[in-house]
C-alpha atoms as a PDB file:
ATOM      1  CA  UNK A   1       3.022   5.750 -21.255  1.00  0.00           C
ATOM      2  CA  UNK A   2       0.647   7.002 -18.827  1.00  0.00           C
ATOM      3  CA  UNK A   3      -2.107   4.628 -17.297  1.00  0.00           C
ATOM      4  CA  UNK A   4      -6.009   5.136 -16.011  1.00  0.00           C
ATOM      5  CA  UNK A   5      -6.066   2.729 -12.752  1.00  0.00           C
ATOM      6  CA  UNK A   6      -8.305   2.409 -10.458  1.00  0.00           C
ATOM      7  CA  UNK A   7      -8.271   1.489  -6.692  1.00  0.00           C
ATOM      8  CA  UNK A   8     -11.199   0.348  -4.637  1.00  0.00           C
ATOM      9  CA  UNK A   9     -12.026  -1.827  -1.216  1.00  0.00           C
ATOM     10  CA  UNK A  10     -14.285  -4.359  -1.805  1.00  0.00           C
ATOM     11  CA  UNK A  11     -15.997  -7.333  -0.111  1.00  0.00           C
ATOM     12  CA  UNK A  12     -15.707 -10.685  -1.008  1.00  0.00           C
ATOM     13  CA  UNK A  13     -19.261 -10.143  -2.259  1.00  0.00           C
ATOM     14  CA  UNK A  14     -18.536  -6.973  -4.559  1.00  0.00           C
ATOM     15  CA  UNK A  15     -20.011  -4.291  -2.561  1.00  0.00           C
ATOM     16  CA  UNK A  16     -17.281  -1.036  -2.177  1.00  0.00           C
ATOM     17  CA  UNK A  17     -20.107   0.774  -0.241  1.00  0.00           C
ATOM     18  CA  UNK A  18     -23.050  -0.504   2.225  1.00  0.00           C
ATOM     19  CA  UNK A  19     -26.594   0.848   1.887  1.00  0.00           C
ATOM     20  CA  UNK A  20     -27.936   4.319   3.275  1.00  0.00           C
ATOM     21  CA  UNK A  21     -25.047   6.322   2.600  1.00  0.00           C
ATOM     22  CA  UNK A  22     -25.301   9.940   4.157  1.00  0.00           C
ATOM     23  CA  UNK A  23     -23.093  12.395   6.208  1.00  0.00           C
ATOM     24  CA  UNK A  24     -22.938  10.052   9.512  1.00  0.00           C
ATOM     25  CA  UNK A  25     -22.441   6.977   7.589  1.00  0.00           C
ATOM     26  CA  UNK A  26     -20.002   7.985   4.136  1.00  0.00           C
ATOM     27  CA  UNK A  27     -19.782   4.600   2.882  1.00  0.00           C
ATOM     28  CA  UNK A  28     -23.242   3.473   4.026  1.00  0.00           C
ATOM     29  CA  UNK A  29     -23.902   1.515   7.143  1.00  0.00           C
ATOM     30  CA  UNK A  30     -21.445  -1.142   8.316  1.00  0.00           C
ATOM     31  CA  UNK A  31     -18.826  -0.760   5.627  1.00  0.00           C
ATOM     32  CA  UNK A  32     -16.290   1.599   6.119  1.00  0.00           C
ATOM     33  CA  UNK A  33     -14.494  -0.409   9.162  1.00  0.00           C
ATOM     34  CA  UNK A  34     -14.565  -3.772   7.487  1.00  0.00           C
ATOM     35  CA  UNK A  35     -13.859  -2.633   3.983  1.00  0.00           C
ATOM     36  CA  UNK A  36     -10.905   0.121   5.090  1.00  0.00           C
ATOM     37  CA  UNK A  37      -9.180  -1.337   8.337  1.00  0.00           C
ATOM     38  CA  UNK A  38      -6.231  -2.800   6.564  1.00  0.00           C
ATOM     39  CA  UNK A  39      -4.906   0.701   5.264  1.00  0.00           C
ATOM     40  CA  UNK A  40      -5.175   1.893   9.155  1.00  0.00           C
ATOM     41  CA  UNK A  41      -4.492  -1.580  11.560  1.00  0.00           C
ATOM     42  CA  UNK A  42      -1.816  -2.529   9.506  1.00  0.00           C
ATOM     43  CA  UNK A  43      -0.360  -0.041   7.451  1.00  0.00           C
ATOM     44  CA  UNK A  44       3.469  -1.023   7.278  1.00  0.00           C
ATOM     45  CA  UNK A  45       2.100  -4.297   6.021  1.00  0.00           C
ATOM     46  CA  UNK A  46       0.071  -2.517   3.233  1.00  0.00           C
ATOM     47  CA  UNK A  47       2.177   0.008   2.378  1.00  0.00           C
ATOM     48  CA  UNK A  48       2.778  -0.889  -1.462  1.00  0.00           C
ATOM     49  CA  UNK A  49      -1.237  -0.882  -1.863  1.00  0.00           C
ATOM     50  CA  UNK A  50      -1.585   2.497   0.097  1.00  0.00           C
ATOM     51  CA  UNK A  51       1.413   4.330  -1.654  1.00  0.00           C
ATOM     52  CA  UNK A  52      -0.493   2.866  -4.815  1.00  0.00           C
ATOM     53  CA  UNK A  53      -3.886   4.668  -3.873  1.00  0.00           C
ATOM     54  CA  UNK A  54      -2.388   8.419  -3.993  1.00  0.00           C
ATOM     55  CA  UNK A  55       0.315   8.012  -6.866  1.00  0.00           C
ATOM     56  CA  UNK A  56      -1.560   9.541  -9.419  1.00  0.00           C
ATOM     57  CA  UNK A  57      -1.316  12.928 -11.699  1.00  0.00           C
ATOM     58  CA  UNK A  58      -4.953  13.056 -11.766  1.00  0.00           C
ATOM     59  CA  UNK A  59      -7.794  11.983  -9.889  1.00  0.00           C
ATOM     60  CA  UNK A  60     -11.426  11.250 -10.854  1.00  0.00           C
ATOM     61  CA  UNK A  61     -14.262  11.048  -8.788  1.00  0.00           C
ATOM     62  CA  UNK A  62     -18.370  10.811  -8.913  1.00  0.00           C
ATOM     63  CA  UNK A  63     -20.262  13.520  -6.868  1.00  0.00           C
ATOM     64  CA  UNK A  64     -21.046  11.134  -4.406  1.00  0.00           C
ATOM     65  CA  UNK A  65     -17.245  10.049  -3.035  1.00  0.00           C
ATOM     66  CA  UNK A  66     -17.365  14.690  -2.555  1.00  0.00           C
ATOM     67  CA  UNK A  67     -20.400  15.210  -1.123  1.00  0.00           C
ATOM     68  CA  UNK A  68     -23.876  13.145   0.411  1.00  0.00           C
ATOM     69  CA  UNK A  69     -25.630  16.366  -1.443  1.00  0.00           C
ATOM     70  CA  UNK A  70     -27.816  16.296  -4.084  1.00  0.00           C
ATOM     71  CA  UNK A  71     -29.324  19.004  -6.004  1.00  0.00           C
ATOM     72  CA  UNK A  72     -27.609  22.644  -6.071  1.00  0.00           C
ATOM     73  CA  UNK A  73     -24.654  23.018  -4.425  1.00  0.00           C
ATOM     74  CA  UNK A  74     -23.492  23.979  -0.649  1.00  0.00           C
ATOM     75  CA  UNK A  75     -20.619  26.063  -1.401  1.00  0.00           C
ATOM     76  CA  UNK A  76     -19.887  25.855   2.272  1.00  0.00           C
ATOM     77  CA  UNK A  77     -18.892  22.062   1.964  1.00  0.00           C
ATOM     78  CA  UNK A  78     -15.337  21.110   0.864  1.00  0.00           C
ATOM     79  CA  UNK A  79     -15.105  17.431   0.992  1.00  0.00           C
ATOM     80  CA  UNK A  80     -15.178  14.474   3.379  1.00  0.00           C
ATOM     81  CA  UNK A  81     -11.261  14.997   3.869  1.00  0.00           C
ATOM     82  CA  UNK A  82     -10.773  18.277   5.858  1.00  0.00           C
ATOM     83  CA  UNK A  83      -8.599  21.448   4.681  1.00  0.00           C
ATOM     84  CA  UNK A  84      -5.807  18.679   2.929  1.00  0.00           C
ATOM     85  CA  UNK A  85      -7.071  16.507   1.146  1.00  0.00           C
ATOM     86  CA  UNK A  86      -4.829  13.204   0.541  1.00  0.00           C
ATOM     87  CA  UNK A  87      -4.692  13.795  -3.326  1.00  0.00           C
ATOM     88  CA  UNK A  88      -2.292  16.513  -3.815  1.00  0.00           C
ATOM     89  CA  UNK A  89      -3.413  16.694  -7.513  1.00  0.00           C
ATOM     90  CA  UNK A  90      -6.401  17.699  -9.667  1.00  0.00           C
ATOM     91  CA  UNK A  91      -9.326  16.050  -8.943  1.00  0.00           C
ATOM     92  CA  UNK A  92     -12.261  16.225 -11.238  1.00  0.00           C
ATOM     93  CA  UNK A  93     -15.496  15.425  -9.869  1.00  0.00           C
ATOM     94  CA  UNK A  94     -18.378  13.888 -12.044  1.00  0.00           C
ATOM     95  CA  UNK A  95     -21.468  16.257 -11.912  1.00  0.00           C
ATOM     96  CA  UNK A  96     -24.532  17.420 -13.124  1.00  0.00           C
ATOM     97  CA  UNK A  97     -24.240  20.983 -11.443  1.00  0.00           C
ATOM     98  CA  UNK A  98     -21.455  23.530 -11.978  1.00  0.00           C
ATOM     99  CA  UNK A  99     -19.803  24.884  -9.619  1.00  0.00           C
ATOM    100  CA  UNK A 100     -16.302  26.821  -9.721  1.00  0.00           C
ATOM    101  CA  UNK A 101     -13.012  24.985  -9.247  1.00  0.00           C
ATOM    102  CA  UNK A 102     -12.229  24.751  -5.106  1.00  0.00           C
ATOM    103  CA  UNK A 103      -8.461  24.971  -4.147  1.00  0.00           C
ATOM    104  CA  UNK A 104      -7.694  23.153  -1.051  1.00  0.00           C
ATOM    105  CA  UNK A 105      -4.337  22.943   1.140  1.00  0.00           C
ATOM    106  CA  UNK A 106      -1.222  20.743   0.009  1.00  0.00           C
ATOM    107  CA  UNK A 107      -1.841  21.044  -4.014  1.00  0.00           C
ATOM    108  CA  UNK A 108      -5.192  19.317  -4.165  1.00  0.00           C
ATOM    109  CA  UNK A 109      -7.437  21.683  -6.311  1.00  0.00           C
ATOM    110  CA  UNK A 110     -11.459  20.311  -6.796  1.00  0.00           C
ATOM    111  CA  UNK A 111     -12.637  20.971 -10.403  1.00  0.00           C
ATOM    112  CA  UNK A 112     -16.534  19.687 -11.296  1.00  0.00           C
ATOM    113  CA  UNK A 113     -17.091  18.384 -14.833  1.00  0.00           C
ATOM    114  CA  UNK A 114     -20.883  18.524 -16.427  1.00  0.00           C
ATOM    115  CA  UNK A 115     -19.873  16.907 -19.674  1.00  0.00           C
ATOM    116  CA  UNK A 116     -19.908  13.755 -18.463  1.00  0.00           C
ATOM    117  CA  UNK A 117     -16.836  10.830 -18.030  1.00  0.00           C
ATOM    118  CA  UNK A 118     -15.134  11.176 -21.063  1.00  0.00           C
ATOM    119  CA  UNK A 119     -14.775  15.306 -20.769  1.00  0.00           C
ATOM    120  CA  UNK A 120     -13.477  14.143 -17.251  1.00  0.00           C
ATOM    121  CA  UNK A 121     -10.732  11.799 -18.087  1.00  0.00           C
ATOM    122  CA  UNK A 122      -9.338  14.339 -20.500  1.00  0.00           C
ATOM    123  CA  UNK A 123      -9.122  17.018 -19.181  1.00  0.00           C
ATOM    124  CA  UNK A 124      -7.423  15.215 -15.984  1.00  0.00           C
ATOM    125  CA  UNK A 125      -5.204  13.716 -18.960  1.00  0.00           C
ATOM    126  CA  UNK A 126      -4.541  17.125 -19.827  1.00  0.00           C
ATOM    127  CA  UNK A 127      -3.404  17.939 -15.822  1.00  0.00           C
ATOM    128  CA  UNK A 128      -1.790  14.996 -15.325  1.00  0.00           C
ATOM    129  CA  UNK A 129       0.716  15.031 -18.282  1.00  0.00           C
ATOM    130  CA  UNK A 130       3.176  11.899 -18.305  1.00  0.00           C
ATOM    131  CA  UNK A 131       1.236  10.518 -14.982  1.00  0.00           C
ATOM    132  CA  UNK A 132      -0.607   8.066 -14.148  1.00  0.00           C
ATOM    133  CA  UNK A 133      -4.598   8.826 -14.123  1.00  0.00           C
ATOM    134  CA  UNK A 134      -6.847   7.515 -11.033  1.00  0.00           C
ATOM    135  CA  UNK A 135     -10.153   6.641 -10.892  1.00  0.00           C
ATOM    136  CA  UNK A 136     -11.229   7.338  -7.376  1.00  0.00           C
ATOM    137  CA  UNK A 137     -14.663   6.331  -6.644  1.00  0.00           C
ATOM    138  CA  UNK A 138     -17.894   5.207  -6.239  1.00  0.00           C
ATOM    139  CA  UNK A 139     -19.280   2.558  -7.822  1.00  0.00           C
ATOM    140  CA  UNK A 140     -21.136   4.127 -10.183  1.00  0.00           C
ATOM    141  CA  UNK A 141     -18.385   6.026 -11.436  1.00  0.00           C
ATOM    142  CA  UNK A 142     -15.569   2.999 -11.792  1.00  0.00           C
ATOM    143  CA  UNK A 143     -18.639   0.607 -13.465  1.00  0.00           C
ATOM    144  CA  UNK A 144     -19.437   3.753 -15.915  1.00  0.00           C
ATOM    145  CA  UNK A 145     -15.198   3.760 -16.610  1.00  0.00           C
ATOM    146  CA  UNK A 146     -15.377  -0.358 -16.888  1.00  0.00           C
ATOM    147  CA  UNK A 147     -17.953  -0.184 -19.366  1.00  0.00           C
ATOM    148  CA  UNK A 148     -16.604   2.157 -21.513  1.00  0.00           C
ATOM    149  CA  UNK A 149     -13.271   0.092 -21.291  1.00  0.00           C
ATOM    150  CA  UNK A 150     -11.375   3.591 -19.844  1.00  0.00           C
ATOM    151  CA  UNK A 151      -9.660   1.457 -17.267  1.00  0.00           C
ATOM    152  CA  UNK A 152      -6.419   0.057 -17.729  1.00  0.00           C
ATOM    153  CA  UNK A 153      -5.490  -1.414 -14.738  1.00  0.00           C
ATOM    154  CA  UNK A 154      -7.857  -2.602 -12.023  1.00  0.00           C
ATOM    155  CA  UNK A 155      -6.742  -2.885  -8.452  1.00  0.00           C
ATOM    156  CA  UNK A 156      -8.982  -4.549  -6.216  1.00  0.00           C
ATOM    157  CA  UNK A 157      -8.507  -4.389  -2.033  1.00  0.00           C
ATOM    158  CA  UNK A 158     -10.477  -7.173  -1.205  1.00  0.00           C
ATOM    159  CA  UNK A 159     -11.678  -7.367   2.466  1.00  0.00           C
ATOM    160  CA  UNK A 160     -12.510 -10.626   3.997  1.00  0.00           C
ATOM    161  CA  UNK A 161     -16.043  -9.564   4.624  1.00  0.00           C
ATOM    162  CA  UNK A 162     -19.885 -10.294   3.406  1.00  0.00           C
ATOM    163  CA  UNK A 163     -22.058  -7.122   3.193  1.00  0.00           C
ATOM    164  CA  UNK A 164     -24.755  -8.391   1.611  1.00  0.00           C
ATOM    165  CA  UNK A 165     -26.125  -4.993   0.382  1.00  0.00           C
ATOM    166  CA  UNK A 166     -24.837  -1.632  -0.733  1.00  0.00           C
ATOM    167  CA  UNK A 167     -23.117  -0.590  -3.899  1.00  0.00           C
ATOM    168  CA  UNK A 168     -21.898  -3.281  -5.562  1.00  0.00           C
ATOM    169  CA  UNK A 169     -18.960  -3.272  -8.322  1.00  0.00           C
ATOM    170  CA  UNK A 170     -19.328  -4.694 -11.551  1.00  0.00           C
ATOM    171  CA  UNK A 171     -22.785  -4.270 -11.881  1.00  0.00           C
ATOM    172  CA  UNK A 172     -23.861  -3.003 -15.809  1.00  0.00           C
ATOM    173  CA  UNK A 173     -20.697  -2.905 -17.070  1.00  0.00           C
ATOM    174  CA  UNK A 174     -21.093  -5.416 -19.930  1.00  0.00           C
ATOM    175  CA  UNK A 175     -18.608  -8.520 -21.169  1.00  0.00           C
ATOM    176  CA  UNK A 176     -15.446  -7.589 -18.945  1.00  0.00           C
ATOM    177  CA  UNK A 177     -12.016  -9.348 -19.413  1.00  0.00           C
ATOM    178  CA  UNK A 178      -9.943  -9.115 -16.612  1.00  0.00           C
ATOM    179  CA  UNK A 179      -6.214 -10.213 -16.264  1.00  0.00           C
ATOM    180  CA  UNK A 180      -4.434 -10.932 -13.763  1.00  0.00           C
ATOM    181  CA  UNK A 181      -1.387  -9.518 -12.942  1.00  0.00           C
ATOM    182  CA  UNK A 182      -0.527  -9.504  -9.296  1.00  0.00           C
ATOM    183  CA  UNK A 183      -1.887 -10.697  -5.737  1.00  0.00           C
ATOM    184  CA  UNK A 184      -0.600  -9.756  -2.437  1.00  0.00           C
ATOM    185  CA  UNK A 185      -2.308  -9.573   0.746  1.00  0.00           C
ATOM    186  CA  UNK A 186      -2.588  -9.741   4.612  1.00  0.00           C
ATOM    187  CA  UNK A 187      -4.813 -11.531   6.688  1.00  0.00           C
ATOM    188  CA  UNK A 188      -6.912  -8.023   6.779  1.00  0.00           C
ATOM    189  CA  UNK A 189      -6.848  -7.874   2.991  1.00  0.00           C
ATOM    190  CA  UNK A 190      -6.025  -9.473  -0.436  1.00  0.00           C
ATOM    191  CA  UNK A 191      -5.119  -6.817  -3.103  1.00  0.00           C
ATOM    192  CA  UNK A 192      -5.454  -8.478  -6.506  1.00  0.00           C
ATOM    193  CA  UNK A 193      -3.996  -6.257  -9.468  1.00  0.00           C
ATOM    194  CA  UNK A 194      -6.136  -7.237 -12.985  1.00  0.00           C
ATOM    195  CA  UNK A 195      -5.132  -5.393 -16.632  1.00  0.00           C
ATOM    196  CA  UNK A 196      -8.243  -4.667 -18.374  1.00  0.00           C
ATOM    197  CA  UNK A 197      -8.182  -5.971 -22.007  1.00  0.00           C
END
């Protein structure tokens, strides 16, 4: 039976982003090196976790892992990721603003969902038949999944780093139980594996 995971980079003190987030700075100032140098300084040695990342039928994500826009739409932007995206699958992007589906190179294909998280996860059920679903990213959007106990499996990519400030994970998303499953790790990273109960 299919699965909704999740995989996200985190620091030791629960932040997956650092503060002011904008179009210089994608995952806010002083975060994306430390949280994300494992997948790219050591890759042979993580390549279970980063395999892991992509293997999904589906893909969920908040407006703010798309875009640093707010408001209406600039139909000129297409992503952080270039003409190929890495998800080579549906992706269905948390929104309050329609906008039509956008089609990108190598089978990745944009859609935007108004209704809100639950509309999202089923109709990337729908797309992803017998596959896995993946919750992509931000915070706001895997905390909104946790609370609503959508999550099956939790996969954390924990960086040996202090941020201090940013977006932090876990935050509002009630009583939590967490098992765990799995640890593996590098000296760049420990990637802890929970089942959500």
């Amino acid at each position: 039976m299919s699965k909704v995971t999740c995989d996200i980079s985190a620091s030791l003190d629960g932040f997956v982003a650092g503060p002011h987030q904008s179009l210089e700075n994608p995952l806010g100032e002083g975060a994306e090196g430390p949280l994300h140098r494992w997948m790219f300084e050591r890759p042979e040695a993580n390549a279970e976790a980063i395999e892991g990342i992509t293997d999904a039928g589906a893909f969920i994500m908040g407006r703010n892992m798309f875009t640093p826009g707010r408001g209406d739409w600039d139909l000129e932007w297409t992503g952080w990721w270039g003409d190929e995206p890495p998800y080579h699958a549906p992706v269905f992007v948390l929104t309050h603003h329609e906008r039509e589906p956008l089609t990108m190179k190598g089978g990745t294909t944009f859609n935007f969902v108004t209704e809100g998280i639950e509309a999202a996860l089923e109709r990337a059920r729908a797309a992803a038949g017998d596959r896995n679903v993946a919750i992509a990213g931000g915070a706001r959007t895997v905390n909104q999944y946790l609370a609503a106990g959508l999550i099956d499996e939790l996969r954390l990519h924990v960086a040996p780093v202090v941020l201090g400030k940013g977006e932090r994970l876990f935050e509002d998303v009630g009583d939590l139980e967490l098992e765990p499953v799995s640890v593996a790790g590098t000296n760049l990273v420990t990637h802890v594996t929970y089942r959500a109960r």
